[in-house]
C-alpha atoms as a PDB file:
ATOM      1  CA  UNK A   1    -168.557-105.557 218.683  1.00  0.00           C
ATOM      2  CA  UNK A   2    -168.352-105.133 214.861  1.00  0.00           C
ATOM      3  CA  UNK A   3    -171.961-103.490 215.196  1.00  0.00           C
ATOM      4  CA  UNK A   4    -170.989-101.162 217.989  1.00  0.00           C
ATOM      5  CA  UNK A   5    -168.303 -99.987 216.266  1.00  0.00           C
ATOM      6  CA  UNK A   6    -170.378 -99.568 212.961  1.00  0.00           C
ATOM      7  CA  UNK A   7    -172.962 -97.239 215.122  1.00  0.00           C
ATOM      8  CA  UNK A   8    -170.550 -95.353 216.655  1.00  0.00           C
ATOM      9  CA  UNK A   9    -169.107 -94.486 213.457  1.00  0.00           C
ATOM     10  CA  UNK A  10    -172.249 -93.433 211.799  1.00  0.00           C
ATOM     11  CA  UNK A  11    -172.917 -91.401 214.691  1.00  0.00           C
ATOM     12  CA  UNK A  12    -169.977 -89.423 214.080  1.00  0.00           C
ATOM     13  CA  UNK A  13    -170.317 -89.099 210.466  1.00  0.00           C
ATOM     14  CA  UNK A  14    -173.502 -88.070 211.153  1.00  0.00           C
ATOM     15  CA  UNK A  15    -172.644 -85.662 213.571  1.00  0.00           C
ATOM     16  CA  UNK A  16    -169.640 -84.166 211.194  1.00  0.00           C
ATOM     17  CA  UNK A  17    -172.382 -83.696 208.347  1.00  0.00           C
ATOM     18  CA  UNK A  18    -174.415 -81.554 210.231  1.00  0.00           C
ATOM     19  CA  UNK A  19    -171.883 -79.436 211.400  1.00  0.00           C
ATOM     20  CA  UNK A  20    -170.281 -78.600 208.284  1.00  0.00           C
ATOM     21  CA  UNK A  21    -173.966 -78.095 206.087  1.00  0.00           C
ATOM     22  CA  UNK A  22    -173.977 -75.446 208.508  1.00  0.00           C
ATOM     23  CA  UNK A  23    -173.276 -72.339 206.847  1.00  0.00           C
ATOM     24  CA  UNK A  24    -169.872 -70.466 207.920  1.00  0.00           C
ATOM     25  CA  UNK A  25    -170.639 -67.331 210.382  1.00  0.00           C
ATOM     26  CA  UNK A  26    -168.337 -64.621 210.914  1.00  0.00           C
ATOM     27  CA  UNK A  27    -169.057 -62.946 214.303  1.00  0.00           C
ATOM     28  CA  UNK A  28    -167.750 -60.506 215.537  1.00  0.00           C
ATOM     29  CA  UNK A  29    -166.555 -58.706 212.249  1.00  0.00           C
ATOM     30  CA  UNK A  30    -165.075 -55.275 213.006  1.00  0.00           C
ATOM     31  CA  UNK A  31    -165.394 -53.044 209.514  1.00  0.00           C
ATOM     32  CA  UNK A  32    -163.024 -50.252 208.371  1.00  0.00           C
ATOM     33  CA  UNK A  33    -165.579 -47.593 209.059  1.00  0.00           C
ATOM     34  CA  UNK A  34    -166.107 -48.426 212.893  1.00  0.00           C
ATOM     35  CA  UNK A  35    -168.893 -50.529 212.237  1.00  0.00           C
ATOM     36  CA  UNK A  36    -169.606 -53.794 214.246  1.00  0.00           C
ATOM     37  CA  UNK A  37    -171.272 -56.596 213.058  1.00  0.00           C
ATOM     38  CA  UNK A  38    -172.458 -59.754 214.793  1.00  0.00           C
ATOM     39  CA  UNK A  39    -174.249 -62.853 213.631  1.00  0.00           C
ATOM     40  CA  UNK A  40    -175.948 -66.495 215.132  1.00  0.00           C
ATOM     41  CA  UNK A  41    -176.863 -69.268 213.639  1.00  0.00           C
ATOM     42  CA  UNK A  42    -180.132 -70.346 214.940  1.00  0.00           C
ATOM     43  CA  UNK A  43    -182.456 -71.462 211.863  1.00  0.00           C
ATOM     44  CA  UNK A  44    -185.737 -72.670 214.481  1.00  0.00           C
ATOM     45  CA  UNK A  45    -185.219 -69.167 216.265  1.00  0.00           C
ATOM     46  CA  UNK A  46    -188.649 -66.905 216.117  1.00  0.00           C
ATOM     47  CA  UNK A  47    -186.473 -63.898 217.708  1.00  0.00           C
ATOM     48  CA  UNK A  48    -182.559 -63.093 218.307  1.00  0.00           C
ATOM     49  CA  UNK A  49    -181.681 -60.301 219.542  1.00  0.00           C
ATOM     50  CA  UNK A  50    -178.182 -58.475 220.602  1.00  0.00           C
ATOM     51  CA  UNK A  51    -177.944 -56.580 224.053  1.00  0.00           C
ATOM     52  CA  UNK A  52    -174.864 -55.576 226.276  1.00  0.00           C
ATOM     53  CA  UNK A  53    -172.831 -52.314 226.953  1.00  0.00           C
ATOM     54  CA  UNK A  54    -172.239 -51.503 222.960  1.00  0.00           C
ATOM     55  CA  UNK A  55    -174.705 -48.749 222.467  1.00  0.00           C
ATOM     56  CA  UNK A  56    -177.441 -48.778 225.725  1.00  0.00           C
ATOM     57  CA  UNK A  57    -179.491 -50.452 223.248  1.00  0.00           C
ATOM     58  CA  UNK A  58    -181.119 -54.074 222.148  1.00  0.00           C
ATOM     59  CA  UNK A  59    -180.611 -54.523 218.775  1.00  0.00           C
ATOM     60  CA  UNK A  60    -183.479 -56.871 216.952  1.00  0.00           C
ATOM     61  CA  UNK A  61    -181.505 -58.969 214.499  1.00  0.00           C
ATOM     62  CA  UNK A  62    -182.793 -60.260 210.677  1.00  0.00           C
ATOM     63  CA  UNK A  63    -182.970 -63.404 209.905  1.00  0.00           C
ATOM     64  CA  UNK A  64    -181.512 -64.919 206.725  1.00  0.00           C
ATOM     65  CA  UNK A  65    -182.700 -67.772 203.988  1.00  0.00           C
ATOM     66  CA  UNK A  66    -179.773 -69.987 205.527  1.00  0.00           C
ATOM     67  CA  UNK A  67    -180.767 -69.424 209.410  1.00  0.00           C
ATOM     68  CA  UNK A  68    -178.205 -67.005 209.885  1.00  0.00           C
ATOM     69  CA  UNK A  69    -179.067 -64.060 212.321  1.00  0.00           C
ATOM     70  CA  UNK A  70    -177.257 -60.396 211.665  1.00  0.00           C
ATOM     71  CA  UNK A  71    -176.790 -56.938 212.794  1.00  0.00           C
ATOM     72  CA  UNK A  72    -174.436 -54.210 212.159  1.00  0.00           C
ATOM     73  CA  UNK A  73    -174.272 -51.479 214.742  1.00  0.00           C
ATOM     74  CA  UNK A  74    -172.076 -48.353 213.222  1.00  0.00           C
ATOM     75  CA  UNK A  75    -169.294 -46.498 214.506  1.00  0.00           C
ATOM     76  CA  UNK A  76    -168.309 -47.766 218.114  1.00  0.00           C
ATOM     77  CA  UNK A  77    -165.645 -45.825 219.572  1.00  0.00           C
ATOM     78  CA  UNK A  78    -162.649 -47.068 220.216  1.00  0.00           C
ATOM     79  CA  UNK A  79    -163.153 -48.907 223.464  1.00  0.00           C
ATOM     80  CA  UNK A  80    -163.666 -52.847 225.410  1.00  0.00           C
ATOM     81  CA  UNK A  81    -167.419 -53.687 225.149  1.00  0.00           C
ATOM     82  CA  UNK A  82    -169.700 -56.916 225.805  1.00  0.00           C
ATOM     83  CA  UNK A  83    -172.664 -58.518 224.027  1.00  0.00           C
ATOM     84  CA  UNK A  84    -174.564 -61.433 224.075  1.00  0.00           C
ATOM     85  CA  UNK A  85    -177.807 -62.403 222.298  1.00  0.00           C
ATOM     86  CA  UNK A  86    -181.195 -63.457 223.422  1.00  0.00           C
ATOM     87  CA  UNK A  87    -182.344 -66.163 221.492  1.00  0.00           C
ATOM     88  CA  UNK A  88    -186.262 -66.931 222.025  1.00  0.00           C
ATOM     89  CA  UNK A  89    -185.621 -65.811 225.726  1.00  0.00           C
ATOM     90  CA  UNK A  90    -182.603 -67.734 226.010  1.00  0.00           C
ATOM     91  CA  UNK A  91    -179.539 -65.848 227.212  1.00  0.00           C
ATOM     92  CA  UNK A  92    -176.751 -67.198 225.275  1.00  0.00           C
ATOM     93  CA  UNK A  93    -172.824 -66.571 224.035  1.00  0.00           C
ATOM     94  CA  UNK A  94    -171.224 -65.734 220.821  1.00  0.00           C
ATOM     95  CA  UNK A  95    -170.066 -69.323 220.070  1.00  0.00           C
ATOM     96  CA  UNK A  96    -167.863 -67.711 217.099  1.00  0.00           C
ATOM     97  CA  UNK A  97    -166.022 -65.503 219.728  1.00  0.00           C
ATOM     98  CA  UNK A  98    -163.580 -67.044 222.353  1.00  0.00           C
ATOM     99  CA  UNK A  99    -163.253 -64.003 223.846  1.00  0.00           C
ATOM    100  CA  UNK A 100    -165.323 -64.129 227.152  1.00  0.00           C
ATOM    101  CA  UNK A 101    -165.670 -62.425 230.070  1.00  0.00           C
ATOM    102  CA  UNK A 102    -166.550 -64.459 233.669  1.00  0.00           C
ATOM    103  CA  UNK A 103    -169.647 -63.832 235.135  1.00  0.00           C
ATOM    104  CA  UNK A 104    -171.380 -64.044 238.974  1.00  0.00           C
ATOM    105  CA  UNK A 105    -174.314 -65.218 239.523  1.00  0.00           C
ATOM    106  CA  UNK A 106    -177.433 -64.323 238.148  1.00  0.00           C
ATOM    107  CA  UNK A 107    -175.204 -61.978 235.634  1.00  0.00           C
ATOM    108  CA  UNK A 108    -173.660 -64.712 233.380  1.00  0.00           C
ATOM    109  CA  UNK A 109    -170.784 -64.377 231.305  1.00  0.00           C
ATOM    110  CA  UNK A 110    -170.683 -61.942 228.431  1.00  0.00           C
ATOM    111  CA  UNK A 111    -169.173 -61.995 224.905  1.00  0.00           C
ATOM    112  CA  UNK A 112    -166.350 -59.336 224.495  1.00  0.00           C
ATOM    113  CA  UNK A 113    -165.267 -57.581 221.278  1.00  0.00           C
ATOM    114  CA  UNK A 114    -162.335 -54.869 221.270  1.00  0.00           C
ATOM    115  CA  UNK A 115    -162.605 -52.106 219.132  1.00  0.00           C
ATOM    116  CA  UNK A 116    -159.715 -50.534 217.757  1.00  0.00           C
ATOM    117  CA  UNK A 117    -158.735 -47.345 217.196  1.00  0.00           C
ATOM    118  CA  UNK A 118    -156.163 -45.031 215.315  1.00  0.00           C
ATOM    119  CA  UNK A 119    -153.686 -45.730 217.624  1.00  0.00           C
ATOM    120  CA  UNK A 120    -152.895 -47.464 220.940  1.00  0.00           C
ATOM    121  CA  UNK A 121    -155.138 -47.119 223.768  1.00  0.00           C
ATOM    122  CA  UNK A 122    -154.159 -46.409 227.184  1.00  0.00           C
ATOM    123  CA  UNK A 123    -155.340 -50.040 227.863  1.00  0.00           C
ATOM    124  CA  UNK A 124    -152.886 -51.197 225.274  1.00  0.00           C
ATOM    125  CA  UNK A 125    -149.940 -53.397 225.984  1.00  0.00           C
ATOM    126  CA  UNK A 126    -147.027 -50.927 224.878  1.00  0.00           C
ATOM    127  CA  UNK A 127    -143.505 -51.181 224.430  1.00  0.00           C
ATOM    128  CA  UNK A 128    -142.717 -50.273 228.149  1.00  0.00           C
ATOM    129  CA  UNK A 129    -141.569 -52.338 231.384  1.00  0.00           C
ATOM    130  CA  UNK A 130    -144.377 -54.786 232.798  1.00  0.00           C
ATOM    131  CA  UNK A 131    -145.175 -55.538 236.011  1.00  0.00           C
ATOM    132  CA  UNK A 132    -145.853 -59.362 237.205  1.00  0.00           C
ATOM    133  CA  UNK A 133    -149.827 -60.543 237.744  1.00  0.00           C
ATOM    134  CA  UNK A 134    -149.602 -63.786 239.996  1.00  0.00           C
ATOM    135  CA  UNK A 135    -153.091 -65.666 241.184  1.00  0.00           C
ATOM    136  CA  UNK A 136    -151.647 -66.257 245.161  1.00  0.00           C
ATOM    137  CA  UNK A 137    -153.849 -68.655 247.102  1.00  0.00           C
ATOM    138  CA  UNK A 138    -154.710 -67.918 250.960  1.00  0.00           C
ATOM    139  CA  UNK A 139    -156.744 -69.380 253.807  1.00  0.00           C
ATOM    140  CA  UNK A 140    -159.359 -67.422 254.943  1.00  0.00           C
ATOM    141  CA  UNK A 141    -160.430 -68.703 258.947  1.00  0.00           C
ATOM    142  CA  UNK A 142    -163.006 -65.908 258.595  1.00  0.00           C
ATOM    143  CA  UNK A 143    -165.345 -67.238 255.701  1.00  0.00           C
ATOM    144  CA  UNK A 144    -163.773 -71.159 256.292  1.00  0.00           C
ATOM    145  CA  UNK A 145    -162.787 -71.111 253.022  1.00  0.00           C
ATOM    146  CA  UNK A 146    -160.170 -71.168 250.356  1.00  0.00           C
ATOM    147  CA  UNK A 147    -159.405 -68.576 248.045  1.00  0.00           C
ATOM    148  CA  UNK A 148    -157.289 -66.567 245.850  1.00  0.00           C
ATOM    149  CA  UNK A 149    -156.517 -63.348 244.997  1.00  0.00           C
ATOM    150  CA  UNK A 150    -154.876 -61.759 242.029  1.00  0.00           C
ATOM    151  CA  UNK A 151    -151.843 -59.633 242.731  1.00  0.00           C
ATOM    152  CA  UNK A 152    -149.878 -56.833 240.568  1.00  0.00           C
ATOM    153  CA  UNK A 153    -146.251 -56.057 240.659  1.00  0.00           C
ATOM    154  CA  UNK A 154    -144.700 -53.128 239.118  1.00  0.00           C
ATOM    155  CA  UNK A 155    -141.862 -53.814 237.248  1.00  0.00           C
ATOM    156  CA  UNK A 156    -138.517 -54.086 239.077  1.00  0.00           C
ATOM    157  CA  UNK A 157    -140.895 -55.208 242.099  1.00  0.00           C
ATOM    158  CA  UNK A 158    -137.696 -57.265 243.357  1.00  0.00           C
ATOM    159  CA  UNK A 159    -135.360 -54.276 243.510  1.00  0.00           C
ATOM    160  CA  UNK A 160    -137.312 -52.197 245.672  1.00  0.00           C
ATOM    161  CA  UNK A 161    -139.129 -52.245 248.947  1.00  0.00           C
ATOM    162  CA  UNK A 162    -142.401 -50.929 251.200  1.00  0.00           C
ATOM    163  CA  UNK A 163    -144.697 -50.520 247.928  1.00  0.00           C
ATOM    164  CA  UNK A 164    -147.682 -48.632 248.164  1.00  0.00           C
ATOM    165  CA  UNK A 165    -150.994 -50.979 247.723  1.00  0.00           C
ATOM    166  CA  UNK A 166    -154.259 -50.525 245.806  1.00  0.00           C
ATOM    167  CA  UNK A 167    -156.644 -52.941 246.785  1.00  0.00           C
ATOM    168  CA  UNK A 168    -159.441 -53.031 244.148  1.00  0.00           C
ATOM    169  CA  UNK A 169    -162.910 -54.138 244.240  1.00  0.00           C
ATOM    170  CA  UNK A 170    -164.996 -55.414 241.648  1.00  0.00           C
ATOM    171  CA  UNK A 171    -168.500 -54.844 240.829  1.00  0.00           C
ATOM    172  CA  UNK A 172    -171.736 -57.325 242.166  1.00  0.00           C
ATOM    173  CA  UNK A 173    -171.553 -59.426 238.649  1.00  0.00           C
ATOM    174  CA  UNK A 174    -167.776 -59.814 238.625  1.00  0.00           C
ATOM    175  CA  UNK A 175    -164.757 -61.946 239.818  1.00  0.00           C
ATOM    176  CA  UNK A 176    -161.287 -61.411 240.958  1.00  0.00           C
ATOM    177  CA  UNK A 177    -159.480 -61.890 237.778  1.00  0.00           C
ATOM    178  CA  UNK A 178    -162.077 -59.438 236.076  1.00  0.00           C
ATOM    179  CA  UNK A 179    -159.251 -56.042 236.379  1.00  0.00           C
ATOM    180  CA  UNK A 180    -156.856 -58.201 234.675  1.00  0.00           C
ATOM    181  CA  UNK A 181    -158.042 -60.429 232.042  1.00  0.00           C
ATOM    182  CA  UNK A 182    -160.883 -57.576 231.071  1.00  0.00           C
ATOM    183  CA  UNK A 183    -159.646 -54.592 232.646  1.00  0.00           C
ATOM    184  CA  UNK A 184    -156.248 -54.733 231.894  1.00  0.00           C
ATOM    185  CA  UNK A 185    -155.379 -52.941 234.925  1.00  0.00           C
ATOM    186  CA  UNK A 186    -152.064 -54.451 234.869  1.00  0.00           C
ATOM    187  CA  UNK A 187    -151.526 -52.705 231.461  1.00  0.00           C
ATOM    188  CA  UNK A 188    -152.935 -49.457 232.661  1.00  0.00           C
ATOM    189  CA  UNK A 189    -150.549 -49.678 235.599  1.00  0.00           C
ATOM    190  CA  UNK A 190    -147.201 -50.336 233.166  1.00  0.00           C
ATOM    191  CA  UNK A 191    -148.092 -47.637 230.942  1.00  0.00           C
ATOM    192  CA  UNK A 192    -149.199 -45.153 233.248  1.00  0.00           C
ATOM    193  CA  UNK A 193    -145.715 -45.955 235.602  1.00  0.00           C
ATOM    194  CA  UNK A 194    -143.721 -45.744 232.381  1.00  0.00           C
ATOM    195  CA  UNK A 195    -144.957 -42.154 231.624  1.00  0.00           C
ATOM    196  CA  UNK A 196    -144.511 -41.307 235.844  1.00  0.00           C
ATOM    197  CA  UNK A 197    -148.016 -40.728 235.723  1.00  0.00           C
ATOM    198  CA  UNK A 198    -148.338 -42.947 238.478  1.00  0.00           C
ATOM    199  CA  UNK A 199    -146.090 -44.463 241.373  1.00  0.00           C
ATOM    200  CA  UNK A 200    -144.965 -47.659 241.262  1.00  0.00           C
ATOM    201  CA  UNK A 201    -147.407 -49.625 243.659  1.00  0.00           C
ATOM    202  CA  UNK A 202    -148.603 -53.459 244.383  1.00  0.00           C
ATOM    203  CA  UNK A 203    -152.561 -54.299 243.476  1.00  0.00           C
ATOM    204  CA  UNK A 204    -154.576 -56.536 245.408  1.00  0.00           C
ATOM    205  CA  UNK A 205    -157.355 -57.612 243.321  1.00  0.00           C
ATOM    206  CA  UNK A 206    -159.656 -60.312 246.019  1.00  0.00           C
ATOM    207  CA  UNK A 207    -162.992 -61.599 245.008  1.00  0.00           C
ATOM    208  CA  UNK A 208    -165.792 -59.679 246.259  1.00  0.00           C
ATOM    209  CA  UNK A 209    -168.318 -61.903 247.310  1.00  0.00           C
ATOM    210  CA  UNK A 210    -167.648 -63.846 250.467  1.00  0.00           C
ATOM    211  CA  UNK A 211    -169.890 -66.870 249.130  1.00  0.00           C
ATOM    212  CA  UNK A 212    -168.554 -68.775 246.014  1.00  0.00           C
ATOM    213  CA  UNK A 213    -170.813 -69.935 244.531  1.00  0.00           C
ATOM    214  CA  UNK A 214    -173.985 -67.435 244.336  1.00  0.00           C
ATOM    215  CA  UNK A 215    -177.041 -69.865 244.072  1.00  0.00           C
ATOM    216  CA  UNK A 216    -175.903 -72.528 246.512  1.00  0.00           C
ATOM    217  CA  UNK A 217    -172.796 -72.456 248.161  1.00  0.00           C
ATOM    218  CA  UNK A 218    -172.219 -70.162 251.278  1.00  0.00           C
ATOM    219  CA  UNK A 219    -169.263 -69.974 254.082  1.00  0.00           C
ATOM    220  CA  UNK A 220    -169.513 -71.978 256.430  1.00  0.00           C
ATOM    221  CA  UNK A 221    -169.652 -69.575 259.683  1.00  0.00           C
ATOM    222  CA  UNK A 222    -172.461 -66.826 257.904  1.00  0.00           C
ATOM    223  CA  UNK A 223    -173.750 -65.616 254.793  1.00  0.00           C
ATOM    224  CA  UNK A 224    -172.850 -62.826 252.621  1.00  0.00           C
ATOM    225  CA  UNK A 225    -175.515 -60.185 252.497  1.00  0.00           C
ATOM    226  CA  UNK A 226    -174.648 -59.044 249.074  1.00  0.00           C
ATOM    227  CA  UNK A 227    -175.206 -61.981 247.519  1.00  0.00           C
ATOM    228  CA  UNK A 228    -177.969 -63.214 249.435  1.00  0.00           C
ATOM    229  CA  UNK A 229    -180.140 -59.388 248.982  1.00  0.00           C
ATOM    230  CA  UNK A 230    -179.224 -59.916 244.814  1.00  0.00           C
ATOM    231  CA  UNK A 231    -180.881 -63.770 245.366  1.00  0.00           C
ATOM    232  CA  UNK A 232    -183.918 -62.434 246.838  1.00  0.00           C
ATOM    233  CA  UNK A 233    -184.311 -58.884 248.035  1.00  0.00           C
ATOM    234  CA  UNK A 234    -185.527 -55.401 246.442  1.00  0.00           C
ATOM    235  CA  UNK A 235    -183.112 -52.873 244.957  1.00  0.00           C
ATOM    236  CA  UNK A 236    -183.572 -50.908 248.075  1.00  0.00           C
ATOM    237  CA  UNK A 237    -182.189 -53.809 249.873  1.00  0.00           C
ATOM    238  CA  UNK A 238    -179.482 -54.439 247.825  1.00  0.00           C
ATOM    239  CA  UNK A 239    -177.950 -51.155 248.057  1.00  0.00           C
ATOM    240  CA  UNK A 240    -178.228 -51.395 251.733  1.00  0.00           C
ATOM    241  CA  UNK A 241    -176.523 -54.862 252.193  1.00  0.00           C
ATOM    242  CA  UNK A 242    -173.653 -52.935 250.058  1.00  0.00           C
ATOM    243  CA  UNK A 243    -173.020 -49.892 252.554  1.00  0.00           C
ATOM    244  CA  UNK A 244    -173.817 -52.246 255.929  1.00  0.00           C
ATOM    245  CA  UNK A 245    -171.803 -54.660 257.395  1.00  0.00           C
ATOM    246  CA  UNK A 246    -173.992 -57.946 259.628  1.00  0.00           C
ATOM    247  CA  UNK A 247    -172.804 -56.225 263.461  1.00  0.00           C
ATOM    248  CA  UNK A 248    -169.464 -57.627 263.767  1.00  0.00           C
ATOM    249  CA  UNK A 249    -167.636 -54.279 264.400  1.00  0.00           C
ATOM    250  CA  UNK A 250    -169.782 -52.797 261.259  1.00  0.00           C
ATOM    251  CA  UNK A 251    -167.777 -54.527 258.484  1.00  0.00           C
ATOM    252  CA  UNK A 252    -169.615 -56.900 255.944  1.00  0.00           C
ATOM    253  CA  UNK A 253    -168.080 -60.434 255.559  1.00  0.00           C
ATOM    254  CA  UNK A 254    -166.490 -60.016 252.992  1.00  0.00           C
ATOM    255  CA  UNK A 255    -164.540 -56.605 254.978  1.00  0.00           C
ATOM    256  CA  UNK A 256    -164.117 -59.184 257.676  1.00  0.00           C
ATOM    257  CA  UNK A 257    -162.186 -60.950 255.023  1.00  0.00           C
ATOM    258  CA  UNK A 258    -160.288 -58.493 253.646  1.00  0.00           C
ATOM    259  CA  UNK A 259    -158.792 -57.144 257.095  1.00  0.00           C
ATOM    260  CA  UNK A 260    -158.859 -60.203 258.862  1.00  0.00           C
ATOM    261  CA  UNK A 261    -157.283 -62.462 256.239  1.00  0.00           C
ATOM    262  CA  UNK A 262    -156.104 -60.950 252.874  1.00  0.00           C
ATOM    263  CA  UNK A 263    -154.147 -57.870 254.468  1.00  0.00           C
ATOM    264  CA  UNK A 264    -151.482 -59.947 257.088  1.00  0.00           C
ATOM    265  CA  UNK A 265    -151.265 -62.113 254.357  1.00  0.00           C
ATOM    266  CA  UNK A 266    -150.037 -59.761 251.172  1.00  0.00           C
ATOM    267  CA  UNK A 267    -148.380 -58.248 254.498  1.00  0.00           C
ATOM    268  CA  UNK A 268    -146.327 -61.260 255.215  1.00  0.00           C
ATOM    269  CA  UNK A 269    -145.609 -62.328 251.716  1.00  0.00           C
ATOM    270  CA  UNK A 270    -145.250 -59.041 249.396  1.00  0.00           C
ATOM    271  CA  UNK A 271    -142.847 -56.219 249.402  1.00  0.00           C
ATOM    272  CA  UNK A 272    -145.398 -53.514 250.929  1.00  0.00           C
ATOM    273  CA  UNK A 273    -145.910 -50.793 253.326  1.00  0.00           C
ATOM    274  CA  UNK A 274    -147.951 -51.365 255.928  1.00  0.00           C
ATOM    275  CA  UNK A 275    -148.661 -47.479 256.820  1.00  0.00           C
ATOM    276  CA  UNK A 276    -151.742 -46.389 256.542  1.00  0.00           C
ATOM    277  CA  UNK A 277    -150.571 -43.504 254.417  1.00  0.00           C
ATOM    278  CA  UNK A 278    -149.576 -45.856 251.595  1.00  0.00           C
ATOM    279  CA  UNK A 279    -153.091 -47.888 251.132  1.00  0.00           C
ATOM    280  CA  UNK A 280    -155.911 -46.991 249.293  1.00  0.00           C
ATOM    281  CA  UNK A 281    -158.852 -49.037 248.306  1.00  0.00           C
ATOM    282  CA  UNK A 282    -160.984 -48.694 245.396  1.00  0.00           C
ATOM    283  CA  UNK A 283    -163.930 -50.085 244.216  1.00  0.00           C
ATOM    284  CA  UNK A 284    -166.524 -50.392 241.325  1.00  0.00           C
ATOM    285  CA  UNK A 285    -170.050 -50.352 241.746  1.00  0.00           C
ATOM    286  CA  UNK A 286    -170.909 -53.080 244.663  1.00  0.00           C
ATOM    287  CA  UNK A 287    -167.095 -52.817 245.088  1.00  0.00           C
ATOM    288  CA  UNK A 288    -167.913 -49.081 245.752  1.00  0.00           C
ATOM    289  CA  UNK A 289    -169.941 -49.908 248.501  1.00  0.00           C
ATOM    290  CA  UNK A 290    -168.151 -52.571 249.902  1.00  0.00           C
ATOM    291  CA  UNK A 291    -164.482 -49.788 250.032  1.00  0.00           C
ATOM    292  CA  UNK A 292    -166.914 -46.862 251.832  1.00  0.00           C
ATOM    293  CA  UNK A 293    -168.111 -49.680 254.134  1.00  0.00           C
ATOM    294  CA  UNK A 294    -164.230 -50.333 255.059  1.00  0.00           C
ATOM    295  CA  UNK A 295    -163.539 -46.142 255.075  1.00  0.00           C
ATOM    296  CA  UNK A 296    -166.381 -45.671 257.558  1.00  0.00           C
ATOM    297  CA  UNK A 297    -165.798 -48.727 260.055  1.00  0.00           C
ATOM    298  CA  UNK A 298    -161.703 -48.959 259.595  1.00  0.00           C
ATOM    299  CA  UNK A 299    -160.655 -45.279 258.516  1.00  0.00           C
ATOM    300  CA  UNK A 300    -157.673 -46.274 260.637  1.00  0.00           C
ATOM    301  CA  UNK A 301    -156.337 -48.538 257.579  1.00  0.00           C
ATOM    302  CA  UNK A 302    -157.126 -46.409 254.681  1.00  0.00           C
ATOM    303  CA  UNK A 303    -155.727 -42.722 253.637  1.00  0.00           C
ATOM    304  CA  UNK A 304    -157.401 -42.984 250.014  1.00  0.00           C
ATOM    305  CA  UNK A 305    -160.954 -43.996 248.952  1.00  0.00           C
ATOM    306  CA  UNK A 306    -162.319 -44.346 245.669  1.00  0.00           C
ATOM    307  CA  UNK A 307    -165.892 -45.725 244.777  1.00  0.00           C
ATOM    308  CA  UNK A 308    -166.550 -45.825 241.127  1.00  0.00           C
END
């Protein structure tokens, strides 16, 4: 026992040494000028490299005597961007940034860095009254699955009555909580209500793909097109399975969903109109496709369409 002990202990003490000879990385570092700069640690690494939404660009990074990989990319406007390296091939995170945006699929997660500008943004959490985000589980009998979906409430949601409702779409490499934790549509909301830019109104934020899990996992009564023509098919394809639904009244599984499951439900259980005239349905990229799918097959549920 008294040996066990001894080589457990050594292991850790082993283990501690090597992570503190290892020299201290700060990543990301924001400068005064607008610059960005962003750093790995990989001391074995032949190549590192920094991609994402900053500039359009891969940046090659330089390698230091102490293993350290850099960059500095200058003057990034003020805005929410993501990053991650390429290390020999190997997509990976920014270990020194806990700041990380959920991925689907074959798109991964993503580093995120924020960078500021002179003053707030209109993404900005100001001094004005916020609305509620809740995560509100549901049954859906037309996948055979449970799920959730993330839900915004104006502020003074409990005083009032027949809301308006935005249901809003993600893109093909999202997830559900992807407007709020990245987004910040809930911000954008308070502030834009505050200055009576915009009327108060409920969110409905549902995930997009009617599979869970992209590589394996599937519903149990059909496939998602979407996911499956990203698995395996062309570009060509892809778009396609985006517009179409599978011949069940023209709507895509995931629009069987969304009418068949998520609408009685945020229906039943939130404060909302249930006029035509007061929904609209958005979407982003895939999510796009997915709201001029719904607009085409069920214009009978929908006054206002947006694809981004």
């Amino acid at each position: 026992m008294k040996t066990t002990f001894g080589f457990v202990f050594a292991g850790i003490a082993l283990l501690a040494s090597a992570i503190f000879s290892q020299p201290m990385v700060n990543s990301p570092e924001i400068g005064s000028n607008g610059s960005l700069s962003l750093r790995y640690y990989a001391p074995n690494a032949q190549q590192v490299t920094v991609n994402g939404e900053l500039d359009g660009k891969a940046h090659p990074m330089q390698k230091s005597t102490d293993g350290v990989w850099s960059t500095t990319i200058d003057s990034l406007p003020p805005d929410i961007y993501t990053y991650w390296f390429d290390v020999d091939g190997i997509r990976s995170l920014d270990p020194h940034n806990t700041n990380t945006k959920l991925g689907y699929g074959m798109f991964g997660a993503v580093s995120v860095v924020e960078m500021p500008g002179d003053g707030p943004q209109f993404y900005d959490a100001k001094p004005v009254p916020h609305g509620s985000v809740r995560i509100q589980p549901y049954e859906s009998k037309t996948l055979g699955l449970s799920r959730t979906v993330w839900i915004y409430t104006p502020p003074g949601y409990d005083q009032g009555k027949n809301y308006p409702v935005l249901y809003l779409l993600h893109g093909a490499g999202d997830v559900e909580s992807g407007w709020t934790l990245i987004g910040r549509a809930n911000l954008i909301l308070d502030n834009l209500i505050a200055e009576g830019r915009a009327k108060s109104m409920v969110v409905v934020m549902p995930l997009g793909h009617a599979i869970q899990s992209f590589w394996t996992g599937t519903s149990k009564q059909f496939p998602d097109p979407v996911s499956k023509a990203f698995r395996t098919g062309s570009r060509d394809s892809i778009i396609t399975a985006m517009f179409s639904g599978d011949g069940k009244g023209g709507l895509s599984p995931f629009a069987q969903d969304l009418v068949g499951d998520v609408m009685p439900m945020i229906e039943k259980t939130f404060k909302v109109s249930t006029k035509p005239e007061d929904r609209a349905i958005a979407g982003l990229s895939m999510g796009g496709g997915q709201a001029i799918n719904l607009a085409f097959n069920r214009s009978d549920l929908f006054r206002y369409v947006i694809a981004m």
